[in-house]
C-alpha atoms as a PDB file:
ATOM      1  CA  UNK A   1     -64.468  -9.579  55.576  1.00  0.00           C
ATOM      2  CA  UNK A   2     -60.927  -7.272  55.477  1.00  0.00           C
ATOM      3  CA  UNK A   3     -59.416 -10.273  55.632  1.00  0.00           C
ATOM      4  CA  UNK A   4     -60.928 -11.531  52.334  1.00  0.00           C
ATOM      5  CA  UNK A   5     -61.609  -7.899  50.577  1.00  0.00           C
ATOM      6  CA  UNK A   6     -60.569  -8.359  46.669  1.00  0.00           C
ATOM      7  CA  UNK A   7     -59.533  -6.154  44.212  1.00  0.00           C
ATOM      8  CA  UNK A   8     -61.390  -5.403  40.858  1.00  0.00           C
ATOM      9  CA  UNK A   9     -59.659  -8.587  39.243  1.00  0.00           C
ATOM     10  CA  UNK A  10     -60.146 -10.752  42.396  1.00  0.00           C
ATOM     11  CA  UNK A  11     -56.873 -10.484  43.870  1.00  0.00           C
ATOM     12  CA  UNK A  12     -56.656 -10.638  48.008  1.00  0.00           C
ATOM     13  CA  UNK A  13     -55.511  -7.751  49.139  1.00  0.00           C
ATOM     14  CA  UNK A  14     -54.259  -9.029  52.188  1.00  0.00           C
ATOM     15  CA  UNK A  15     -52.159 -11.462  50.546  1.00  0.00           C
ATOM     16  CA  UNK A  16     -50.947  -8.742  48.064  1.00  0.00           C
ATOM     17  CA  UNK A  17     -50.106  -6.476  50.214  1.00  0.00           C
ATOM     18  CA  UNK A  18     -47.411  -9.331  52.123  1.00  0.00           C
ATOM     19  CA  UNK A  19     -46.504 -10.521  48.318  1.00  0.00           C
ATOM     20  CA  UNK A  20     -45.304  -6.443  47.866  1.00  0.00           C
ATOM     21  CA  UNK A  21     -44.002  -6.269  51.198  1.00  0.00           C
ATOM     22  CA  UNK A  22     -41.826  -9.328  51.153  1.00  0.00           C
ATOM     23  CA  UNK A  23     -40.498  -8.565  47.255  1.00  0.00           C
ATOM     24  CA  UNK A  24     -39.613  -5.244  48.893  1.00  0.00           C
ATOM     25  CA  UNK A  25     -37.527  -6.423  51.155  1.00  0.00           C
ATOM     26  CA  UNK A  26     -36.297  -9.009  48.970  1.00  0.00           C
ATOM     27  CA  UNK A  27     -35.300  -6.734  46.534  1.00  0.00           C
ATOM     28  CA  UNK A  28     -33.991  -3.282  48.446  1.00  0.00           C
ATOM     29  CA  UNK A  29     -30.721  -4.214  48.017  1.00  0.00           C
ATOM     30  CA  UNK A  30     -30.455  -4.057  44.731  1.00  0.00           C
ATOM     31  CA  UNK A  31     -31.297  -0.649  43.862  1.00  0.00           C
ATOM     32  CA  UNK A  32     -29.762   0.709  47.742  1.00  0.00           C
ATOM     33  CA  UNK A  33     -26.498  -1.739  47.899  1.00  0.00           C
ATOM     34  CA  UNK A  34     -25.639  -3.759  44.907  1.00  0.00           C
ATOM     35  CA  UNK A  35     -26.281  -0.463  43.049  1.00  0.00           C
ATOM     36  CA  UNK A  36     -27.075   2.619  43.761  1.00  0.00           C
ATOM     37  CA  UNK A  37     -30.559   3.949  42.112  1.00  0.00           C
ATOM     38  CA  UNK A  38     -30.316   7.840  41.587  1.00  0.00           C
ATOM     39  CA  UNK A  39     -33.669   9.196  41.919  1.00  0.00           C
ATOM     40  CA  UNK A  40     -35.053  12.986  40.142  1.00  0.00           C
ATOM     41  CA  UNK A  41     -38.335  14.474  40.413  1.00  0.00           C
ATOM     42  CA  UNK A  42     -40.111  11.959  42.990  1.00  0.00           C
ATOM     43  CA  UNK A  43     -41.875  14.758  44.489  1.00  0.00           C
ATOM     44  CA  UNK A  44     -44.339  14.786  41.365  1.00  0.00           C
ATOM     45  CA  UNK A  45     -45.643  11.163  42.515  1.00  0.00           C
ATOM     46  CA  UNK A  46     -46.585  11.897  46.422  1.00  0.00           C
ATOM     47  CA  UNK A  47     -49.211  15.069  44.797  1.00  0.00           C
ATOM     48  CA  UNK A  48     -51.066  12.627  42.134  1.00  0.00           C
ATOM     49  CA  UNK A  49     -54.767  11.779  42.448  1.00  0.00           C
ATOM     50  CA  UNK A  50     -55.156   8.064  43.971  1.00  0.00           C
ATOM     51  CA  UNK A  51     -56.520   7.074  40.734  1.00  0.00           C
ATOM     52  CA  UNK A  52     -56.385   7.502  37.113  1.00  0.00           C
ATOM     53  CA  UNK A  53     -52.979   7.903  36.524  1.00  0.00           C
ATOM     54  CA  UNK A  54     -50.944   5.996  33.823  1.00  0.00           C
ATOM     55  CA  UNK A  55     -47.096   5.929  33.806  1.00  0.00           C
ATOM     56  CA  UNK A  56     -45.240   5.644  30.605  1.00  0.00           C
ATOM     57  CA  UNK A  57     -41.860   4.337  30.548  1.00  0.00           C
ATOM     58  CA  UNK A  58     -38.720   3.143  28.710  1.00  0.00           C
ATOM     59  CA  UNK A  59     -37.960  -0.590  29.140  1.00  0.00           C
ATOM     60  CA  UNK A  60     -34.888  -2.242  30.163  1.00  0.00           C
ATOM     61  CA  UNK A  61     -36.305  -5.606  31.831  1.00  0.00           C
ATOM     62  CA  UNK A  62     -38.863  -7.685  32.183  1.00  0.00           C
ATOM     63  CA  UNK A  63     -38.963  -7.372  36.085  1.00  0.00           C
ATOM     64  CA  UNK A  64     -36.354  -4.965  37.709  1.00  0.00           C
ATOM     65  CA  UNK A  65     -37.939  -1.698  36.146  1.00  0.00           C
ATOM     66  CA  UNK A  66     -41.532  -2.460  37.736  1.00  0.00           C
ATOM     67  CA  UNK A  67     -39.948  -3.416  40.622  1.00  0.00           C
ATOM     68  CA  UNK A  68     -37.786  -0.282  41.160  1.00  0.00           C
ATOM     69  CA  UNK A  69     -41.018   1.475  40.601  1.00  0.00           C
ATOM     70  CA  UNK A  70     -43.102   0.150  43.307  1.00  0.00           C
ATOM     71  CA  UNK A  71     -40.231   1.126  46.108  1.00  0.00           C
ATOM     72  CA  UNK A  72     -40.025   4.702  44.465  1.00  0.00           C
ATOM     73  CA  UNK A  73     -43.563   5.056  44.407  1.00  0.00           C
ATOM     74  CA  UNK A  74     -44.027   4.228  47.925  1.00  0.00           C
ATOM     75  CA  UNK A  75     -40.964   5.669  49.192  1.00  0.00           C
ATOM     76  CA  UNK A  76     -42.431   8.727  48.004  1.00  0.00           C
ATOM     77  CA  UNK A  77     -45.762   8.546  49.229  1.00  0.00           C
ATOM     78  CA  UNK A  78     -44.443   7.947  52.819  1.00  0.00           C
ATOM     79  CA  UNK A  79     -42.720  11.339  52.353  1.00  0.00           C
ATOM     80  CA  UNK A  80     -39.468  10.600  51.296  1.00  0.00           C
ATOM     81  CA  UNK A  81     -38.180  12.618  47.923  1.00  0.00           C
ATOM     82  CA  UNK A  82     -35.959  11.134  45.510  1.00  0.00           C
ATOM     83  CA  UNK A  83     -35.037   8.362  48.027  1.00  0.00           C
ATOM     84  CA  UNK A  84     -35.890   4.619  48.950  1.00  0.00           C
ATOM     85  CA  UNK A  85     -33.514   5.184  52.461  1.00  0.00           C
ATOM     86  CA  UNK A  86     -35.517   2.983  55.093  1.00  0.00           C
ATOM     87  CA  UNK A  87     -37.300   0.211  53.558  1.00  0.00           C
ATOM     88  CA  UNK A  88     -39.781   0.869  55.948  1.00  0.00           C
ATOM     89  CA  UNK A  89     -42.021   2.685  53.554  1.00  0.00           C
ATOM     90  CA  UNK A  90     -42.972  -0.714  52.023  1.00  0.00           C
ATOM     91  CA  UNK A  91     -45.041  -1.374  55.229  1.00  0.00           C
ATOM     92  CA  UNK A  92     -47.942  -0.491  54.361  1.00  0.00           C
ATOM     93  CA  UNK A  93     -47.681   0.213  50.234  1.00  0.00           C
ATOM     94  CA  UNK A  94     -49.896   1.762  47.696  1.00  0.00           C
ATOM     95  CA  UNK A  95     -52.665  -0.997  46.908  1.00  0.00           C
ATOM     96  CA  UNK A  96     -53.730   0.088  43.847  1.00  0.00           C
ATOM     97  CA  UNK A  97     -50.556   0.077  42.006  1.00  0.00           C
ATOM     98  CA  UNK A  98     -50.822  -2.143  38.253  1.00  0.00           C
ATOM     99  CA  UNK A  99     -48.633  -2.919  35.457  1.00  0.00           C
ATOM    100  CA  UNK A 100     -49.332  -4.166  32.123  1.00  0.00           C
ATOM    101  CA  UNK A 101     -47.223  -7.402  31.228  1.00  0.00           C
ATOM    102  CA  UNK A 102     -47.042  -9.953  28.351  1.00  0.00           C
ATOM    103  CA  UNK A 103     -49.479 -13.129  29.069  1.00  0.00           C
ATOM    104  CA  UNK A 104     -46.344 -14.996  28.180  1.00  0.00           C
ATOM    105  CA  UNK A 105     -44.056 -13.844  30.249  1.00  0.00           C
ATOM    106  CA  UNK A 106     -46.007 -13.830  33.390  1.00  0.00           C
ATOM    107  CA  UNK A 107     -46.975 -17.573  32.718  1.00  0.00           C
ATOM    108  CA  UNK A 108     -42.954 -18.296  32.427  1.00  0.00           C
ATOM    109  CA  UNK A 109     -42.375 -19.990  35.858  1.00  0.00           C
ATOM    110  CA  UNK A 110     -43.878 -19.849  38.874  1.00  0.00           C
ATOM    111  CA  UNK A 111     -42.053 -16.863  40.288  1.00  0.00           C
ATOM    112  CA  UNK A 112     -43.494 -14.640  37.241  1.00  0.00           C
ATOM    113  CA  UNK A 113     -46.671 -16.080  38.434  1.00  0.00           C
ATOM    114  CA  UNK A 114     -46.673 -15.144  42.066  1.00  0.00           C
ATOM    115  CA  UNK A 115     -45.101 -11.542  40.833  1.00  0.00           C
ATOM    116  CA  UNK A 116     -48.033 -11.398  38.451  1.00  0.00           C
ATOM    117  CA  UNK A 117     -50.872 -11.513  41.692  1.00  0.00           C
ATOM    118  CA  UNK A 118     -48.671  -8.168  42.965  1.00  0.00           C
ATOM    119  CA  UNK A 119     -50.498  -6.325  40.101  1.00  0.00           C
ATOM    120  CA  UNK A 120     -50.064  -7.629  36.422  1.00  0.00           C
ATOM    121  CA  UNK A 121     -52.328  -6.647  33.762  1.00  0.00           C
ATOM    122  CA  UNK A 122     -51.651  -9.612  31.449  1.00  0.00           C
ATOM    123  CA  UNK A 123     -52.181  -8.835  27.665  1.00  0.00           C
ATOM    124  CA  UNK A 124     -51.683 -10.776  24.513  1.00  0.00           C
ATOM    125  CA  UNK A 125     -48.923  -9.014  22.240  1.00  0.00           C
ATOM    126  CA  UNK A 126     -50.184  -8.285  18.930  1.00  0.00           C
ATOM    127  CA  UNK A 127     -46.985  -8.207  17.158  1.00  0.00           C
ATOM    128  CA  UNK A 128     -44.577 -11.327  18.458  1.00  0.00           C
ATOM    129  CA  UNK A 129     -45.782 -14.337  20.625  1.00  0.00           C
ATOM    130  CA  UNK A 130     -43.324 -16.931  21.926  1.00  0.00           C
ATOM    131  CA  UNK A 131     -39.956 -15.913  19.827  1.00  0.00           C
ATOM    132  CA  UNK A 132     -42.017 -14.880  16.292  1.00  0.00           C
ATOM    133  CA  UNK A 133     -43.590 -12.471  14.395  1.00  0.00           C
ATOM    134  CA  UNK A 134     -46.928 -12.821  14.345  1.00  0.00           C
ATOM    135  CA  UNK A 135     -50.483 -10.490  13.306  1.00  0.00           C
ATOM    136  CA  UNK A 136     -53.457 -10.765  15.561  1.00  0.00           C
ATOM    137  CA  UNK A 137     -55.951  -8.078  16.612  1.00  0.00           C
ATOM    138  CA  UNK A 138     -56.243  -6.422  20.126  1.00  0.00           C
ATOM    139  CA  UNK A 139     -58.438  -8.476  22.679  1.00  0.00           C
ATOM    140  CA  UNK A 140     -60.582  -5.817  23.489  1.00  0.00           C
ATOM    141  CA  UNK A 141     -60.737  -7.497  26.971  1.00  0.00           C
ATOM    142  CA  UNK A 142     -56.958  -6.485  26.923  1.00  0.00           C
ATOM    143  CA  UNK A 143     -57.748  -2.552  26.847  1.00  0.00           C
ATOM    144  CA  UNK A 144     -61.047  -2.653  28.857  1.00  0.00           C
ATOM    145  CA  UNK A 145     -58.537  -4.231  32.030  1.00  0.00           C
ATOM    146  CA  UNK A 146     -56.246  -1.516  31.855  1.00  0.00           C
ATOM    147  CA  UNK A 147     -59.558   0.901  31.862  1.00  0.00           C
ATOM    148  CA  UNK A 148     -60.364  -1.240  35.112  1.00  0.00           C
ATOM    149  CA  UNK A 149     -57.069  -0.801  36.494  1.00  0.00           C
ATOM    150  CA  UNK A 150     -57.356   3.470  36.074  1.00  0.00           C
ATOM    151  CA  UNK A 151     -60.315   3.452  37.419  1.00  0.00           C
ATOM    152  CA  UNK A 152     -59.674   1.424  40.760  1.00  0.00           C
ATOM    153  CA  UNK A 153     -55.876   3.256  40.773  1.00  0.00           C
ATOM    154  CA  UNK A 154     -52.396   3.872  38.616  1.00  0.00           C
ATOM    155  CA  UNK A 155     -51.219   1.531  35.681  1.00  0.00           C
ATOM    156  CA  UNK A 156     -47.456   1.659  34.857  1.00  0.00           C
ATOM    157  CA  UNK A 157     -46.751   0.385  30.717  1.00  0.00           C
ATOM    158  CA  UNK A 158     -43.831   0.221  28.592  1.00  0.00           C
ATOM    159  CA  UNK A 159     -45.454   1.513  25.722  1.00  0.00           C
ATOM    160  CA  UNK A 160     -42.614   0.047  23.506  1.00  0.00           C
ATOM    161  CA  UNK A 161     -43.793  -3.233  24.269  1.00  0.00           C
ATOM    162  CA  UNK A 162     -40.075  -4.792  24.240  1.00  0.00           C
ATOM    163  CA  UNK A 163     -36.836  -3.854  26.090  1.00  0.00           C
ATOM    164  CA  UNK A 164     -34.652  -3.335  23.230  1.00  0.00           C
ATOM    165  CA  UNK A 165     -34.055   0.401  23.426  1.00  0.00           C
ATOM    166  CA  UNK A 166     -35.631   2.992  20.271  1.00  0.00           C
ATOM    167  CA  UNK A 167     -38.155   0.322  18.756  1.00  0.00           C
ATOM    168  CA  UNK A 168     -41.431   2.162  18.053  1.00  0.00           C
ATOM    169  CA  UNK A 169     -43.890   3.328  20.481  1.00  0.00           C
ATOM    170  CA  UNK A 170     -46.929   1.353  20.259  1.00  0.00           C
ATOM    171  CA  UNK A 171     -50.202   3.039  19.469  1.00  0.00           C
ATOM    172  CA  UNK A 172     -52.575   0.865  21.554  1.00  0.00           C
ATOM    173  CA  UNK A 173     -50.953   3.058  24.644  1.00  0.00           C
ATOM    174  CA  UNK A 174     -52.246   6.191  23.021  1.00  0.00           C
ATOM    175  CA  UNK A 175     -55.598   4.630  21.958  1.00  0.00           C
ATOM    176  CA  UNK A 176     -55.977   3.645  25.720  1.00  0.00           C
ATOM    177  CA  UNK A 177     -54.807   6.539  26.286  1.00  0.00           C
ATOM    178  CA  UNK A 178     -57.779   8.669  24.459  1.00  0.00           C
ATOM    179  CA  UNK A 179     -60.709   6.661  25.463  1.00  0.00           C
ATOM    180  CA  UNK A 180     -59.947   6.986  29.271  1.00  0.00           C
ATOM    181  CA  UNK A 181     -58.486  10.130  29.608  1.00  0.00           C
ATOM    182  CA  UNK A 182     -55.455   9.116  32.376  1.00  0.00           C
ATOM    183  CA  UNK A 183     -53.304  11.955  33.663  1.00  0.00           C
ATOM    184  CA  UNK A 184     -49.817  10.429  31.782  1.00  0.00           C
ATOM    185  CA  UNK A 185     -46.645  10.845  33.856  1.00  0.00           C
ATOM    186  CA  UNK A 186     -43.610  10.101  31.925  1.00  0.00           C
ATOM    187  CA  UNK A 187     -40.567   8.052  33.494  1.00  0.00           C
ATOM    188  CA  UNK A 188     -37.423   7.486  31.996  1.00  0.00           C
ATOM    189  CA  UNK A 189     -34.969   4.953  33.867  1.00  0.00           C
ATOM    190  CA  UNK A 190     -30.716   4.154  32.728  1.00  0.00           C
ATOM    191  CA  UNK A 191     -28.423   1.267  33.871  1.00  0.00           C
ATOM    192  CA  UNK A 192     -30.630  -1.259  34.572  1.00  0.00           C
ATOM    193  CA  UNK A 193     -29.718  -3.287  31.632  1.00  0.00           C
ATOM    194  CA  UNK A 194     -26.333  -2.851  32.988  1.00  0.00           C
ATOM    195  CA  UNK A 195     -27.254  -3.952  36.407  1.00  0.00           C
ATOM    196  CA  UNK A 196     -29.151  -7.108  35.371  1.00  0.00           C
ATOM    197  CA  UNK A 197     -30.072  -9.627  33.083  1.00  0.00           C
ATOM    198  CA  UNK A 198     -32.855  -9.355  31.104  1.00  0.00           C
ATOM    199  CA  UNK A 199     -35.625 -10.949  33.528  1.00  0.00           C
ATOM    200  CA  UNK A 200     -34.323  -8.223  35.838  1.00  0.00           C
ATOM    201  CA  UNK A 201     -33.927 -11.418  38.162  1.00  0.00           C
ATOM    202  CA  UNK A 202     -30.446 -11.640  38.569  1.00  0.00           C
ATOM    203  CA  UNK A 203     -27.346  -8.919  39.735  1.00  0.00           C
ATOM    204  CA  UNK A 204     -25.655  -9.369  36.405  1.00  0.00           C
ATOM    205  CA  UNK A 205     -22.862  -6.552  37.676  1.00  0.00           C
ATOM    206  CA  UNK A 206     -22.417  -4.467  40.963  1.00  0.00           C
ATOM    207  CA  UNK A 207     -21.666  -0.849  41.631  1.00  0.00           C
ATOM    208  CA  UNK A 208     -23.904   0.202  38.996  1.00  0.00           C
ATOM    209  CA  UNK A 209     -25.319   3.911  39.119  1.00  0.00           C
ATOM    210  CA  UNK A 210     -29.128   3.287  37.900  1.00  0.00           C
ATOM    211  CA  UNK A 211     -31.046   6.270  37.371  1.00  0.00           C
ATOM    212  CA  UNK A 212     -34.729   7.048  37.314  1.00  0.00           C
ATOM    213  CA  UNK A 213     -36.477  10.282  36.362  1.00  0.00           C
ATOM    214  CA  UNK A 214     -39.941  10.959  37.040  1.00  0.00           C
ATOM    215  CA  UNK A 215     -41.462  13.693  34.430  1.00  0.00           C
ATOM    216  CA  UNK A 216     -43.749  16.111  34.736  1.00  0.00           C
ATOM    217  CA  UNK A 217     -47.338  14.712  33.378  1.00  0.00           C
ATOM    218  CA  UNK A 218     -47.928  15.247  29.598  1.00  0.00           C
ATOM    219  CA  UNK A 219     -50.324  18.192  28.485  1.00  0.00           C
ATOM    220  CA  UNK A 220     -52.154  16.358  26.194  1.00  0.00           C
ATOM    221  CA  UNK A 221     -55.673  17.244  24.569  1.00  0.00           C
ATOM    222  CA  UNK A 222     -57.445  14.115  24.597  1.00  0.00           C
ATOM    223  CA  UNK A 223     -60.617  15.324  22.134  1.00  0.00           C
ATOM    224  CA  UNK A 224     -58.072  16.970  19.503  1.00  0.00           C
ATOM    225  CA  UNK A 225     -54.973  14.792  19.669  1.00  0.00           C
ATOM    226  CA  UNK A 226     -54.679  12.620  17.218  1.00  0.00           C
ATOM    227  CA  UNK A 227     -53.155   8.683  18.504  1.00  0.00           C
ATOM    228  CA  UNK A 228     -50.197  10.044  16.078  1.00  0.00           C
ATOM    229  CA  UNK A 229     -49.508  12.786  18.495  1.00  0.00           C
ATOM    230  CA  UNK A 230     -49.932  11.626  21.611  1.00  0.00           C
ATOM    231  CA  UNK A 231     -47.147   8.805  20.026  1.00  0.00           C
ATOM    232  CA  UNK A 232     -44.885  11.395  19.491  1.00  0.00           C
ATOM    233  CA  UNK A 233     -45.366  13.221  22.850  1.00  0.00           C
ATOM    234  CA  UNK A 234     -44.703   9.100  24.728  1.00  0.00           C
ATOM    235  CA  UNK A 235     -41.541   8.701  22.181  1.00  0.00           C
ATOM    236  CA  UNK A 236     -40.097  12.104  23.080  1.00  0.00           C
ATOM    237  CA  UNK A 237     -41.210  12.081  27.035  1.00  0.00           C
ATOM    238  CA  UNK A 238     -39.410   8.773  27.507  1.00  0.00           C
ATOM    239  CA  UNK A 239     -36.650   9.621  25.153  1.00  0.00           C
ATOM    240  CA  UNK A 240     -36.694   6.848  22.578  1.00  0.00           C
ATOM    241  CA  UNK A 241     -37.387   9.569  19.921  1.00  0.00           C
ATOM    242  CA  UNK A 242     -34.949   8.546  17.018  1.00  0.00           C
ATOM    243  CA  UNK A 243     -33.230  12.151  17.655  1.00  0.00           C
ATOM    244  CA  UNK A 244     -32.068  11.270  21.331  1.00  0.00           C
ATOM    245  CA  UNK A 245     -29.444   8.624  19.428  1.00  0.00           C
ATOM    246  CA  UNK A 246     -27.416  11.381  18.532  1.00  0.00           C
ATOM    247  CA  UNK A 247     -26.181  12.273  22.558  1.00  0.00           C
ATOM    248  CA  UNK A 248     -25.853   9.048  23.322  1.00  0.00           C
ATOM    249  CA  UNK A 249     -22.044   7.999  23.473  1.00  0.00           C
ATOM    250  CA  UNK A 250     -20.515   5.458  20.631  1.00  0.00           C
ATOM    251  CA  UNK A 251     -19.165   2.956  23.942  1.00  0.00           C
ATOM    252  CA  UNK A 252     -22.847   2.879  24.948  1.00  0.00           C
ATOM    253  CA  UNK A 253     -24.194   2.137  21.401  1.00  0.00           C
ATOM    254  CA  UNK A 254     -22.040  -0.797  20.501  1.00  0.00           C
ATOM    255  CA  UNK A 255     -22.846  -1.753  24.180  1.00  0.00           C
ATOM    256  CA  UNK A 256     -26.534  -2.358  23.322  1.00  0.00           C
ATOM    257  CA  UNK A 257     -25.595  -4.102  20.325  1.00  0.00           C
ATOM    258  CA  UNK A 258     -23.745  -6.488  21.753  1.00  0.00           C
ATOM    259  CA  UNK A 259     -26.049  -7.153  24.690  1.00  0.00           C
ATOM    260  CA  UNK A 260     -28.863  -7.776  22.009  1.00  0.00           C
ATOM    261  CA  UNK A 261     -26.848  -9.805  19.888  1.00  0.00           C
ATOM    262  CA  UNK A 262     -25.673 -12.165  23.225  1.00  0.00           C
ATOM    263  CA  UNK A 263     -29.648 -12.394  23.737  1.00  0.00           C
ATOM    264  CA  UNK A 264     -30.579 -13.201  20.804  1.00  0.00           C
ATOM    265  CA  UNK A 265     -28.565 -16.533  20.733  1.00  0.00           C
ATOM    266  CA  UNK A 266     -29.201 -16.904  23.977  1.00  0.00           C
ATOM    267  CA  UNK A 267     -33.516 -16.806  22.706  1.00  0.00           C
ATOM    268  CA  UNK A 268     -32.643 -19.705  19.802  1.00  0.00           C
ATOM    269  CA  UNK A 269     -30.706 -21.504  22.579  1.00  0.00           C
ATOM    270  CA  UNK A 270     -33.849 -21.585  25.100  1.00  0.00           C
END
């Protein structure tokens, strides 16, 4: 029976838990190596309830950022602060640990498809599908899976919904957000679209300094907030307010431009 013991969404947990462990070690190196990922504020992870947390977060790629965050989480929970030293910690990792990704993208490849049975929520965008623009309403099966996902543990989201940095904060995060009533722990992560591509697959440059900061959790007031506000407290907490453009350097700007220009011929290309 432990053998075969599933999750809520009929994942084996044995086989999980060796997909996590062997991506850990797989992947160590580029965060403790390649680069060097400068952690602040771990200590707010290891005193967290087991369940019904949801961590909101800036976006840089579709895989690296998740990644990163299962070895911090764990690294932390095994008692180590603002460190993944030792991969060891990835031994026996968090269980309960999901993240809400793109239908699309998980179904690109067969890699994104194995990654996905680590812990994907998959969801239909609303807004773009496949390249395009398009309008479609929420699956409400979408929302009530991330409800499933609080309940049995933590949920990680990118509540921008795209990696391209200061786009909009969505406002199905803070709808989700009010109807389940998650304890929200902001994270804010730098230099990983410096570090790889945009998958987050490959080392696109070495000797990187990536940094992740784990945030206190948001005071929010989940009977009297309006979805407004609690958008404004994600956009701020993450920094992707419209005001945070102002300190960041001119060399850094035009360096985002250019990376989303080169992607977006590379998109027509593929």
């Amino acid at each position: 029976m432990g053998l075969l013991r599933k999750n809520p969404f009929g994942h084996i947990l044995f086989l999980k838990k060796w997909l996590i462990r062997l991506f850990g070690l797989m992947t160590h190196r580029r965060y403790r190596g390649f680069n060097e990922l400068s952690i602040e504020g771990s200590e707010i992870i290891k005193n967290l309830p087991d369940t019904g947390v949801l961590f909101v977060s800036n976006h840089q790629t579709y895989f690296a950022d998740v990644v990163a965050m299962f070895h911090v989480f764990n690294a932390s929970l095994s008692g180590r602060v603002d460190s993944i030293k030792n991969i060891g910690y990835i031994w026996q990792p968090k269980m309960n640990i999901y993240y809400v990704a793109a239908k699309e993208t998980m179904k690109a490849g067969l890699l994104a498809r194995i990654m996905a049975y680590a812990g994907a929520i998959k969801v239909e965008r609303t807004w773009r599908s496949k390249g395009q623009d398009v309008q479609r309403k929420v699956n409400p099966d979408d929302s009530k899976n991330v409800g499933v996902a609080l309940d049995d543990g933590w949920v990680i989201t990118f509540p921008q919904g795209t990696t391209t940095p200061f786009k909009p904060i969505r406002k199905g995060t803070a709808h989700i957000i009010k109807q389940y009533k998650p304890i929200v722990v902001p994270i804010v992560i730098d230099g990983f679209r410096r570090s790889f591509d945009k998958k987050g697959l490959r080392i696109k440059k070495r000797g990187i300094l990536q940094s992740f900061q784990v945030k206190e959790p948001l005071e929010i007031d989940y009977e009297n907030d309006s979805v407004d506000d609690i958008v404004g407290k994600i956009e701020y907490a993450i920094e992707q307010h419209s005001s945070f453009l102002k300190v960041i350097p001119t060399e850094e700007l035009e360096e985002i431009e250019h990376l989303n220009e080169k992607r977006r011929y590379s998109y027509k290309e593929e």
